[in-house]
Each structure stands twice: as structure tokens, then as C-alpha cells.
PDB file of N, CA and C in Angstrom:
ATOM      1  N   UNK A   1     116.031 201.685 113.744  1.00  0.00           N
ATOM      2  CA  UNK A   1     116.960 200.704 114.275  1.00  0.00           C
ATOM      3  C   UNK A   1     116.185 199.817 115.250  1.00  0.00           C
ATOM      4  N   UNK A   2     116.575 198.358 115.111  1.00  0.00           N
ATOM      5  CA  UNK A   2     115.699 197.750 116.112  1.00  0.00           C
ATOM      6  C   UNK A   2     116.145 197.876 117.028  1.00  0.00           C
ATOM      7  N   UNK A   3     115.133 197.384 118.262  1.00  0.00           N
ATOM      8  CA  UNK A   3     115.505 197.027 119.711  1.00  0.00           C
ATOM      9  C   UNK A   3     115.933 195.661 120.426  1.00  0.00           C
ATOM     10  N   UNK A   4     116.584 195.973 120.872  1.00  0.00           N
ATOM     11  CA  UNK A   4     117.002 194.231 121.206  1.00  0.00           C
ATOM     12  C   UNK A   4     116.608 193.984 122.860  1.00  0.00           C
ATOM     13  N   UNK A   5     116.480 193.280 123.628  1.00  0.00           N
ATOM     14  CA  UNK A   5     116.442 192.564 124.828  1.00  0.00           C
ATOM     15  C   UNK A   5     117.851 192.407 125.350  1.00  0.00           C
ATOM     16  N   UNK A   6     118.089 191.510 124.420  1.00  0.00           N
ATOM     17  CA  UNK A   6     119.903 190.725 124.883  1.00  0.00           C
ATOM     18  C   UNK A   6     120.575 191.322 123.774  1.00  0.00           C
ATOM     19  N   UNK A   7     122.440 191.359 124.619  1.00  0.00           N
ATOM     20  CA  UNK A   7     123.444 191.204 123.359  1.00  0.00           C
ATOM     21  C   UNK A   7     122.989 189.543 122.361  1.00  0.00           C
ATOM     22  N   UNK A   8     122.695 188.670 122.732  1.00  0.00           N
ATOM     23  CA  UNK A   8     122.551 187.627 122.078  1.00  0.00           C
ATOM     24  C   UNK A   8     121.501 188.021 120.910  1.00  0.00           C
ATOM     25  N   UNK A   9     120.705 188.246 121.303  1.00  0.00           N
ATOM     26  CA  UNK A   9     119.493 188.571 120.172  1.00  0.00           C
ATOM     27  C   UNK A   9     120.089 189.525 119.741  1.00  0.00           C
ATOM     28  N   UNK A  10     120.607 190.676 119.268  1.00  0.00           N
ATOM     29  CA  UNK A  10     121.357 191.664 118.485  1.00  0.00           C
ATOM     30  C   UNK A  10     122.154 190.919 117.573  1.00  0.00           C
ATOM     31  N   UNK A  11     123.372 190.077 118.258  1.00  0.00           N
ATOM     32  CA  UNK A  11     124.081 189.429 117.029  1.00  0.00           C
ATOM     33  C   UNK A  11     123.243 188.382 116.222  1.00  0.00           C
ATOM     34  N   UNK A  12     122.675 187.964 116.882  1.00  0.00           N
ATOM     35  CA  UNK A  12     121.824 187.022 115.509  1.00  0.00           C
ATOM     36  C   UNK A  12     121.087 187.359 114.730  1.00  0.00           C
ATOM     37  N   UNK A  13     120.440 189.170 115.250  1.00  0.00           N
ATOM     38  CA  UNK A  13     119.972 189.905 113.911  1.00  0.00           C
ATOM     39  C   UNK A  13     120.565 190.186 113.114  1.00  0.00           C
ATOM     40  N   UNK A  14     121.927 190.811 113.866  1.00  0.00           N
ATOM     41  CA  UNK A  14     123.088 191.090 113.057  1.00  0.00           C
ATOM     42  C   UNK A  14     123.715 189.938 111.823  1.00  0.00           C
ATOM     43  N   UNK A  15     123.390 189.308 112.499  1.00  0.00           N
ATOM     44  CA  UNK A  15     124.417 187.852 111.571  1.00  0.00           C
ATOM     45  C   UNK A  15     123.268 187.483 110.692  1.00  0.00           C
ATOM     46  N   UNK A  16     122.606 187.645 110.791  1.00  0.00           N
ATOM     47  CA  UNK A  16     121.365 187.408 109.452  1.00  0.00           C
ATOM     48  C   UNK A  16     121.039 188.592 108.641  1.00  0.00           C
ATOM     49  N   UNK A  17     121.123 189.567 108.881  1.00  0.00           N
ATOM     50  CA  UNK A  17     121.541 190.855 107.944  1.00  0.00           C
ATOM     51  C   UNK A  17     123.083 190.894 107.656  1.00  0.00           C
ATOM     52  N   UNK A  18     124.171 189.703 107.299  1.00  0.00           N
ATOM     53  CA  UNK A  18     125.084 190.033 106.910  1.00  0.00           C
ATOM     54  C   UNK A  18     126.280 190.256 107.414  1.00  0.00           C
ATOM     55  N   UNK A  19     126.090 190.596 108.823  1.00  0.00           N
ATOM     56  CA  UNK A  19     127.387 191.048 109.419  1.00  0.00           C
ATOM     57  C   UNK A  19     127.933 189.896 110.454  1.00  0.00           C
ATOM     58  N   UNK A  20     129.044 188.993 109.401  1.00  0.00           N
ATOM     59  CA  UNK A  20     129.320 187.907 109.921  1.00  0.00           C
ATOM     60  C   UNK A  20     130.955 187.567 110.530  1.00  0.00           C
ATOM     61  N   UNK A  21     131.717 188.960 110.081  1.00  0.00           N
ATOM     62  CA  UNK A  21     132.881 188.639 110.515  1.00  0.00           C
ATOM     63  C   UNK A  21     132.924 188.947 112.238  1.00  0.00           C
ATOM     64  N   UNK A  22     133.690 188.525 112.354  1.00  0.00           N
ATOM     65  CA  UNK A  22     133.825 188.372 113.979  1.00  0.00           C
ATOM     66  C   UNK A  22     134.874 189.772 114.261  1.00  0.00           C
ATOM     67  N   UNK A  23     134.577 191.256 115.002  1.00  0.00           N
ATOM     68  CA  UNK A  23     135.907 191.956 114.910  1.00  0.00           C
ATOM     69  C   UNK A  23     136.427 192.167 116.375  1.00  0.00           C
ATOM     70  N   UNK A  24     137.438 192.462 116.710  1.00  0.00           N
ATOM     71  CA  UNK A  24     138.470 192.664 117.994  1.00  0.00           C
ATOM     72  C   UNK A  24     138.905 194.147 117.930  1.00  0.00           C
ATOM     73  N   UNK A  25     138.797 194.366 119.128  1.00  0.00           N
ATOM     74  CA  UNK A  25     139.388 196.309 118.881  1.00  0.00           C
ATOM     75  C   UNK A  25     140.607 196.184 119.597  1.00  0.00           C
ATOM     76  N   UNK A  26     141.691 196.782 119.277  1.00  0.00           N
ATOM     77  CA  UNK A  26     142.825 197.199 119.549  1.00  0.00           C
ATOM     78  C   UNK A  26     143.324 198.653 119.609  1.00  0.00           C
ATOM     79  N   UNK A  27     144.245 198.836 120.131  1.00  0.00           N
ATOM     80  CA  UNK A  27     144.763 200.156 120.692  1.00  0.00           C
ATOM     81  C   UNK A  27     143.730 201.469 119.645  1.00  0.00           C
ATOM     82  N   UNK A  28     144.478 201.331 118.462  1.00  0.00           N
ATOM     83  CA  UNK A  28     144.330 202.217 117.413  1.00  0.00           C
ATOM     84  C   UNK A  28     143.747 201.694 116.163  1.00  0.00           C
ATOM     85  N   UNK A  29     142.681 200.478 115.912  1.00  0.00           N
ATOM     86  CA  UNK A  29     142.547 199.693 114.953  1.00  0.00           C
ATOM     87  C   UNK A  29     141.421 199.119 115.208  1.00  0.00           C
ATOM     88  N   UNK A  30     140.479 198.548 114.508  1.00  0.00           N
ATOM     89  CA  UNK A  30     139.964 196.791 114.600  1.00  0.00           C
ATOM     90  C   UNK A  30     140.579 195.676 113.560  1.00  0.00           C
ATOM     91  N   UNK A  31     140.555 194.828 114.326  1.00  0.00           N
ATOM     92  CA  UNK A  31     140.955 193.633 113.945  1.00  0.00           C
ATOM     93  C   UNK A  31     139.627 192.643 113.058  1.00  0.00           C
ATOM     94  N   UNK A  32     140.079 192.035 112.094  1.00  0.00           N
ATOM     95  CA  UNK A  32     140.111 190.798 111.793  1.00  0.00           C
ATOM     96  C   UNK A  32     140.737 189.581 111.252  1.00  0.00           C
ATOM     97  N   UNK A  33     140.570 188.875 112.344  1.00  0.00           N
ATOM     98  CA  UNK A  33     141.735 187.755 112.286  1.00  0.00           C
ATOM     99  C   UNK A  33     141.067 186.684 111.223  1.00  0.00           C
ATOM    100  N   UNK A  34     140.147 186.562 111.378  1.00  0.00           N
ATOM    101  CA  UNK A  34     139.667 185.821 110.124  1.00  0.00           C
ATOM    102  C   UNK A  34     140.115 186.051 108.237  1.00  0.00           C
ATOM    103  N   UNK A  35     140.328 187.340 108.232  1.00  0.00           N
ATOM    104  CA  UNK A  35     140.805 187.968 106.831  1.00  0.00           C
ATOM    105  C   UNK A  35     142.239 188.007 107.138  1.00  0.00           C
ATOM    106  N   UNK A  36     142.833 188.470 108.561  1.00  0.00           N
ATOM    107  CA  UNK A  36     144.016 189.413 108.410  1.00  0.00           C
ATOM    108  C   UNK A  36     144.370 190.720 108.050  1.00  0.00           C
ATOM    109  N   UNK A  37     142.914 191.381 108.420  1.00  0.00           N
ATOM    110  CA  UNK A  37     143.362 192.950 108.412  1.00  0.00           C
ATOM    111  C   UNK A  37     142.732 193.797 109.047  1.00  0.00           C
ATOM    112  N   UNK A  38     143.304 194.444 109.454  1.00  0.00           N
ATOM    113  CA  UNK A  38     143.035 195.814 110.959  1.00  0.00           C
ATOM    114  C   UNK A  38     142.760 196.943 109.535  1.00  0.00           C
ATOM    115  N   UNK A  39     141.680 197.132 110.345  1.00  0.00           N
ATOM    116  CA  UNK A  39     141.188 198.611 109.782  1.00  0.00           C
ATOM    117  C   UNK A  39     141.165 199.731 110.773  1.00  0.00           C
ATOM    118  N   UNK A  40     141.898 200.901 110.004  1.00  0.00           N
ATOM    119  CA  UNK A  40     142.030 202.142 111.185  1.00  0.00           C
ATOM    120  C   UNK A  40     140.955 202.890 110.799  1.00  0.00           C
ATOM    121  N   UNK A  41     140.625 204.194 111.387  1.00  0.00           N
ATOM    122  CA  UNK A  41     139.219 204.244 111.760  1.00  0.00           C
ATOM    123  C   UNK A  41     139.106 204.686 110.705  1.00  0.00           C
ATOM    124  N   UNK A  42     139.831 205.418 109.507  1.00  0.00           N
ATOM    125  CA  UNK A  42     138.912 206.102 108.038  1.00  0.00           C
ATOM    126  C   UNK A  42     138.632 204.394 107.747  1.00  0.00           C
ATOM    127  N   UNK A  43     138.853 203.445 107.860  1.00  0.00           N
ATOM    128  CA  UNK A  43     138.796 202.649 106.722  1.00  0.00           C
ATOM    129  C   UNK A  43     136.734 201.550 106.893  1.00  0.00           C
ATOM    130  N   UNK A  44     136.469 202.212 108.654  1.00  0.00           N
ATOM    131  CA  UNK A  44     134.902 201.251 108.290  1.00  0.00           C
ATOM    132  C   UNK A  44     134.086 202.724 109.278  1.00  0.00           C
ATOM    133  N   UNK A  45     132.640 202.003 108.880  1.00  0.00           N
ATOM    134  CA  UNK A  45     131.444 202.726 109.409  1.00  0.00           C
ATOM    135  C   UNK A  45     131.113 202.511 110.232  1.00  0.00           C
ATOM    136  N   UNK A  46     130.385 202.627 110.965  1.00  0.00           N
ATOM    137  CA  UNK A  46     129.858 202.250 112.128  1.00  0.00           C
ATOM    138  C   UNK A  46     128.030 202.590 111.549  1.00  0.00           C
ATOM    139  N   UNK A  47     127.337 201.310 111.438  1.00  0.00           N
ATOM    140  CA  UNK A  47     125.967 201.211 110.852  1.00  0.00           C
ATOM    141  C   UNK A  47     125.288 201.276 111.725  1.00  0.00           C
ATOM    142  N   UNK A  48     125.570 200.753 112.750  1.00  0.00           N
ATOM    143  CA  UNK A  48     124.533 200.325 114.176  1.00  0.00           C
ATOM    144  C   UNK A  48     125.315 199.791 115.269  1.00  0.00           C
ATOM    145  N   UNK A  49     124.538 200.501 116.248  1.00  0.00           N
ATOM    146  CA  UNK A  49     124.652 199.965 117.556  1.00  0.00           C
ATOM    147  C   UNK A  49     123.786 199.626 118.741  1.00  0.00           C
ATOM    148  N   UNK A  50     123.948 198.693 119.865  1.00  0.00           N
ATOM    149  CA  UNK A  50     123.349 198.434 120.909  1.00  0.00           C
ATOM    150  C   UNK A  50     123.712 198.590 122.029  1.00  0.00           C
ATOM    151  N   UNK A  51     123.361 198.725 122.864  1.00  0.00           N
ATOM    152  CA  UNK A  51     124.097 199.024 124.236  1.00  0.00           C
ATOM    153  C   UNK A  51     123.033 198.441 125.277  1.00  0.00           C
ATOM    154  N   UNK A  52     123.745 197.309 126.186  1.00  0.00           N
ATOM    155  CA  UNK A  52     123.388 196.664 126.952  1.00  0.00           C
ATOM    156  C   UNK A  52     123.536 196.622 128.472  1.00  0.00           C
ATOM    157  N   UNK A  53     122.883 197.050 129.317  1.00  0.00           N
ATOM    158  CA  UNK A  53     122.886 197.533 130.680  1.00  0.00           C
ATOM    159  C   UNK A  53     123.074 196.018 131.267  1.00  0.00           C
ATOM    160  N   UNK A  54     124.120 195.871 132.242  1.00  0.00           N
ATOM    161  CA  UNK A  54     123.851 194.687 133.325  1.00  0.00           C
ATOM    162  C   UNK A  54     123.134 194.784 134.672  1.00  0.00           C
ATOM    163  N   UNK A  55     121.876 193.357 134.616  1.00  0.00           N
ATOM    164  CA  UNK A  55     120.600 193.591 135.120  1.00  0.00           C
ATOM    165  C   UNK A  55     121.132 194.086 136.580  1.00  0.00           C
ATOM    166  N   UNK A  56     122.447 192.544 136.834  1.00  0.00           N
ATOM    167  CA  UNK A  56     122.484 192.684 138.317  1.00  0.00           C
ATOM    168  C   UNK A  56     124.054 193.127 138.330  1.00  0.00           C
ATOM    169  N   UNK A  57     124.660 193.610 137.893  1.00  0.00           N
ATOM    170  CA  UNK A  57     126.488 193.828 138.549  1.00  0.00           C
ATOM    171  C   UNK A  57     126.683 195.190 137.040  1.00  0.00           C
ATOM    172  N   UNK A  58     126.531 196.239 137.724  1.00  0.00           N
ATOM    173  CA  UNK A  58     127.265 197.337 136.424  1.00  0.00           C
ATOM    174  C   UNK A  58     128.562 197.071 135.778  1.00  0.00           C
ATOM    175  N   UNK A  59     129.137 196.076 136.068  1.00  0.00           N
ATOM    176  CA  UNK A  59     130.450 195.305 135.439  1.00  0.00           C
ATOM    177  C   UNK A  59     130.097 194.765 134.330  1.00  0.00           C
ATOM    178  N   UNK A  60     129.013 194.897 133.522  1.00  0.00           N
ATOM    179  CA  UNK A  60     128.033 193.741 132.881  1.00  0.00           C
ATOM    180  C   UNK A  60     127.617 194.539 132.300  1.00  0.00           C
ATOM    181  N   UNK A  61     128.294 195.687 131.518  1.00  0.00           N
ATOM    182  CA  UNK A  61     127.243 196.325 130.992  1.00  0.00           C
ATOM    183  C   UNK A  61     128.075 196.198 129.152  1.00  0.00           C
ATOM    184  N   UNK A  62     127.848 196.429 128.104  1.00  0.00           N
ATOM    185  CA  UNK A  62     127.943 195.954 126.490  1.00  0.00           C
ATOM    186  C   UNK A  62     127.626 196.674 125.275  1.00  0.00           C
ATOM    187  N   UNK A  63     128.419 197.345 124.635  1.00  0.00           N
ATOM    188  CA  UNK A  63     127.774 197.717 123.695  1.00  0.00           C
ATOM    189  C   UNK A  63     128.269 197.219 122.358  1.00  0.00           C
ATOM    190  N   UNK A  64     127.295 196.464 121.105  1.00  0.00           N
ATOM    191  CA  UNK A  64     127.673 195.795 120.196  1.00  0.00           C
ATOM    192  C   UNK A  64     127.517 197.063 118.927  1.00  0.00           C
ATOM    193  N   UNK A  65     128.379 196.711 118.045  1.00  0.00           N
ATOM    194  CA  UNK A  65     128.976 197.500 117.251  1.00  0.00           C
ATOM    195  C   UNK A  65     128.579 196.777 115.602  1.00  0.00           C
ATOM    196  N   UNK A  66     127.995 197.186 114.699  1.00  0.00           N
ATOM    197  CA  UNK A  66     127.504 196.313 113.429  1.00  0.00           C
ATOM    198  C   UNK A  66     128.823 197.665 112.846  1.00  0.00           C
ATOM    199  N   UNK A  67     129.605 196.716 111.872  1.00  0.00           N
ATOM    200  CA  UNK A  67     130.526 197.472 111.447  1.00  0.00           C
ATOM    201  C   UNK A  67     130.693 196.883 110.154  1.00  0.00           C
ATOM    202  N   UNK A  68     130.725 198.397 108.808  1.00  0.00           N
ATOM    203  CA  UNK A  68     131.450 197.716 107.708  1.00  0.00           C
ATOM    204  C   UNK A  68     132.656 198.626 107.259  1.00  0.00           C
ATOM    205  N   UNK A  69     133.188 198.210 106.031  1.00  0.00           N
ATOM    206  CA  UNK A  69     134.058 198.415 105.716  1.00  0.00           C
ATOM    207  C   UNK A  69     133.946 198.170 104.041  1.00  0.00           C
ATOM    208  N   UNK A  70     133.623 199.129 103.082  1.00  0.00           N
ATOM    209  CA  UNK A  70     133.474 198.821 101.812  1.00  0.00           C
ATOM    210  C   UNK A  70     134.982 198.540 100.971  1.00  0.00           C
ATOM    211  N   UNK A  71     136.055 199.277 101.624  1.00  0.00           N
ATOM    212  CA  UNK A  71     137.684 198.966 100.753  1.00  0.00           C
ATOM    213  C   UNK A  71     137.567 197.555 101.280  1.00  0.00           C
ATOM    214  N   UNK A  72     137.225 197.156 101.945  1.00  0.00           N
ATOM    215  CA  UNK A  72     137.958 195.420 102.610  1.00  0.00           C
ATOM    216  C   UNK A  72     136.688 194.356 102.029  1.00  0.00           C
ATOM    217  N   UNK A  73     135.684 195.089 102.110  1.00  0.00           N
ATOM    218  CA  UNK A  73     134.261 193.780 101.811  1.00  0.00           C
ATOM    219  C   UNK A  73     133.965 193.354 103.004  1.00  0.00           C
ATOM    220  N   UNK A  74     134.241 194.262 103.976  1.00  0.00           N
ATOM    221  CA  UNK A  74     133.913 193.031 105.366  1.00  0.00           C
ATOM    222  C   UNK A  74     132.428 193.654 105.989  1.00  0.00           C
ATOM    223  N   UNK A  75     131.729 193.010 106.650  1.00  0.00           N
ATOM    224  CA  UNK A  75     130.503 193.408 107.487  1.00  0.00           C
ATOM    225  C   UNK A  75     131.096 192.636 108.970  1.00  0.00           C
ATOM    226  N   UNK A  76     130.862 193.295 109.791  1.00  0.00           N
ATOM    227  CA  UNK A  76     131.169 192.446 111.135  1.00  0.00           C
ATOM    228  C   UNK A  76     130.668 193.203 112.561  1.00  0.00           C
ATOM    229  N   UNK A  77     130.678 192.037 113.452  1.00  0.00           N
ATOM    230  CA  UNK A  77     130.160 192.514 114.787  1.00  0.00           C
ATOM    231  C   UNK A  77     131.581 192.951 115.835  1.00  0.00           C
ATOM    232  N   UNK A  78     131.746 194.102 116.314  1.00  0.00           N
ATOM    233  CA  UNK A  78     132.258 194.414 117.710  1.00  0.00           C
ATOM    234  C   UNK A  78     131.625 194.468 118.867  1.00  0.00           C
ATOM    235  N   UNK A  79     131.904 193.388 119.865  1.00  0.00           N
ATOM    236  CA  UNK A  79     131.489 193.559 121.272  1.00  0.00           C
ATOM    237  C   UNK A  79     132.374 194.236 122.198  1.00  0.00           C
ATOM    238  N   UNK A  80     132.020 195.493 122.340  1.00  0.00           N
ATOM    239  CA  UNK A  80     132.870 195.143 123.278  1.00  0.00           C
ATOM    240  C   UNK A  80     132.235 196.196 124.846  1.00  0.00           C
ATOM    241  N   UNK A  81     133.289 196.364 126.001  1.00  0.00           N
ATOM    242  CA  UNK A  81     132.967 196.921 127.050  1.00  0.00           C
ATOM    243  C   UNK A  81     132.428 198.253 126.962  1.00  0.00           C
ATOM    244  N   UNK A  82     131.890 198.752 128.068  1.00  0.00           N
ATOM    245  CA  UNK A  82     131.884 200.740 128.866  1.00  0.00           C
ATOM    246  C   UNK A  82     131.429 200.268 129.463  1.00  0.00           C
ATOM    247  N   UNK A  83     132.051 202.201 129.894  1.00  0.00           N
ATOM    248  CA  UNK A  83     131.809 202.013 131.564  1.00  0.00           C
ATOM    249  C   UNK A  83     133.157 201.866 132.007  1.00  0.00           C
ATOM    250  N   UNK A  84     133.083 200.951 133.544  1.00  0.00           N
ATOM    251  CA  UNK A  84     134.394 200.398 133.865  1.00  0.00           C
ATOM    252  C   UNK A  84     135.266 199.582 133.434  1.00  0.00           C
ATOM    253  N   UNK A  85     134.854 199.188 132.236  1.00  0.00           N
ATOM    254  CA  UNK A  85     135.677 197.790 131.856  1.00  0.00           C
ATOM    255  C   UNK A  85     135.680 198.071 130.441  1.00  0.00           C
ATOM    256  N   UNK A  86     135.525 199.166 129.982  1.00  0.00           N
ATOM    257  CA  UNK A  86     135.896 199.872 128.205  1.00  0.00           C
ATOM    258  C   UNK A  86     137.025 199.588 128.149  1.00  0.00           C
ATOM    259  N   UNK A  87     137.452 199.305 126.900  1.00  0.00           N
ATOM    260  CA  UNK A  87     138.844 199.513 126.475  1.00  0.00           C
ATOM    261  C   UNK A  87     139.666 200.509 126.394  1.00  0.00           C
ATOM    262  N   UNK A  88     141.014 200.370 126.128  1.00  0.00           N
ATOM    263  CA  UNK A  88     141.783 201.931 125.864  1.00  0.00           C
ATOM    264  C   UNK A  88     142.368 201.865 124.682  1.00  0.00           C
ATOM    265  N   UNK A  89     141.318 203.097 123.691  1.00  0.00           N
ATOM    266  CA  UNK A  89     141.874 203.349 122.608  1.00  0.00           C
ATOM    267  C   UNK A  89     142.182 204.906 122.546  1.00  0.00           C
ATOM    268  N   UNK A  90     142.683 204.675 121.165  1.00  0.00           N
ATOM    269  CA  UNK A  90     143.597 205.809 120.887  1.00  0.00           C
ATOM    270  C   UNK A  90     142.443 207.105 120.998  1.00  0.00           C
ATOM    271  N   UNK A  91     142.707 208.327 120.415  1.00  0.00           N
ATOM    272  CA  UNK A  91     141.726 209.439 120.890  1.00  0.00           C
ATOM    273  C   UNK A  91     140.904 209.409 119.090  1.00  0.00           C
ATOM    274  N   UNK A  92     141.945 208.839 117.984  1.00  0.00           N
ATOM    275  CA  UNK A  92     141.407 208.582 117.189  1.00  0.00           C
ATOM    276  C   UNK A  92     139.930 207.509 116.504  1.00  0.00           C
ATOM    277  N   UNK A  93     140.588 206.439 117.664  1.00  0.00           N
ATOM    278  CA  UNK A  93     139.277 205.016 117.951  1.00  0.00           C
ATOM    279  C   UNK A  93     138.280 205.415 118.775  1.00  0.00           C
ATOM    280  N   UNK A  94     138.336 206.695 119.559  1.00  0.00           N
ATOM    281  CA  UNK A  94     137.779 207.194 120.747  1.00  0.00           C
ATOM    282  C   UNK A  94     136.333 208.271 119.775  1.00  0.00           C
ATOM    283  N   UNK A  95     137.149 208.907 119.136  1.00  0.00           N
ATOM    284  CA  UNK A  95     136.084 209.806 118.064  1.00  0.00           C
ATOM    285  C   UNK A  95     135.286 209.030 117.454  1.00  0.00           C
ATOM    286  N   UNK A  96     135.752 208.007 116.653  1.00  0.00           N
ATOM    287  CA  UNK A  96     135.244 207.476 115.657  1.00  0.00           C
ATOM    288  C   UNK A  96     133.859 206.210 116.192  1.00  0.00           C
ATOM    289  N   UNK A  97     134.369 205.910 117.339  1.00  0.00           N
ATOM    290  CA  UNK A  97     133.449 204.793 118.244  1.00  0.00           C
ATOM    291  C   UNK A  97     132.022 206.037 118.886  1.00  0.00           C
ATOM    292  N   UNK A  98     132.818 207.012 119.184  1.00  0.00           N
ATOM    293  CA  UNK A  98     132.085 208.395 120.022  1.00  0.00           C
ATOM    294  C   UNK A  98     130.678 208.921 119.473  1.00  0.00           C
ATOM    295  N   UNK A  99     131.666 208.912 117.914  1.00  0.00           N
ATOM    296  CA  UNK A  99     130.460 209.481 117.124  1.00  0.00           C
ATOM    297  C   UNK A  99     129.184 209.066 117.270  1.00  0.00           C
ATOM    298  N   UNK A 100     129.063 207.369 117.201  1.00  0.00           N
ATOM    299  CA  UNK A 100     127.503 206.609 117.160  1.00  0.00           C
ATOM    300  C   UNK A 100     127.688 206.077 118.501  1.00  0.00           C
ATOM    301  N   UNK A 101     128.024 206.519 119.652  1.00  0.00           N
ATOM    302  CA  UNK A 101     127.983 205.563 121.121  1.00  0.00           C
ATOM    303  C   UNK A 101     126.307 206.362 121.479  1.00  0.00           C
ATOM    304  N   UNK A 102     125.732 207.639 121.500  1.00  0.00           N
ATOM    305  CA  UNK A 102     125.290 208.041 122.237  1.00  0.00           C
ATOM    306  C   UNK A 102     123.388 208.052 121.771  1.00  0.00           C
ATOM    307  N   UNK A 103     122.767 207.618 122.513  1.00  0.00           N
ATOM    308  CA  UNK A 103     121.581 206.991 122.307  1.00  0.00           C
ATOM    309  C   UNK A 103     120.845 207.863 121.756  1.00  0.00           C
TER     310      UNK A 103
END
């Protein structure tokens, strides 16, 4: 798996290997609003991830998510928080994110 510097440089590796949908996490789901469909967690993989420390404020910290989904056809990026500013998902989105969070 490569190494990245920035979240910026990750998605543009990402987006040139394919993974171009844009995704949103919600309670119990991800989103894409671009297609119109939330996938619950049997429905994508989790291929890769990055995790990004903030240099100067731990509020700033990122981990990007390369995600597919073979029933839907989708490849896509999740950004999102940990730490203090993670989201709150279900214990089901919690496993499934859990599985590949840890370095």
C-alpha cells in the first residue's frame, strides 16, 4: 500500500486508480448521492486506507477510505474524521470501518 504525505495526494492516487465516486457516511450506511444509493456495510469493501495526523491542532487529524462495492459498480473515496471529531455510527459501521482502521 502506498504512502502518502497529504490527504490530497491520497485522493488523487486514489482517483487515478479508479475510485471516483465521491462517498458520505451516515448513521448506519454510506452514501452516494451521485448514483443514489447507500450501501450498508455487507454491501462494499474497504481496499485501502490512510490516516492523516494534524501537524499543528489534533482536531485535524483524517482518515481516507478507498471503497468498493461490486453489487453497485461503484469505486469511491470516504473522508472522513477520528479521534475527536469521528462520526457516530452504528456498532455495525463501527466493525466494518474497525476492521481496516488499524495500521
Amino acid at each position: 500500500m502506498p504512502a502518502f504525505s497529504t490527504l490530497t495526494e491520497a485522493i488523487t492516487d486514489l482517483q487515478r486508480r479508479g475510485y471516483t465516486d465521491d462517498l458520505t457516511a451516515a448513521e448506519n450506511c454510506l452514501i452516494c448521492d451521485a448514483r443514489g444509493i447507500h450501501l450498508d456495510p455487507a454491501q462494499f469493501e474497504m481496499d485501502e486506507f490512510h490516516r492523516f495526523e494534524g501537524m499543528n491542532d489534533p482536531d485535524d487529524q483524517s482518515i481516507v477510505y478507498a471503497i468498493s462495492s461490486k453489487d453497485h459498480g461503484i469505486k469511491g473515496i470516504l473522508v472522513n474524521a477520528y479521534g475527536p471529531d469521528a462520526s457516530s455510527f452504528t456498532q455495525e459501521m463501527v466493525r466494518k470501518l474497525a476492521t481496516h482502521s488499524s495500521p
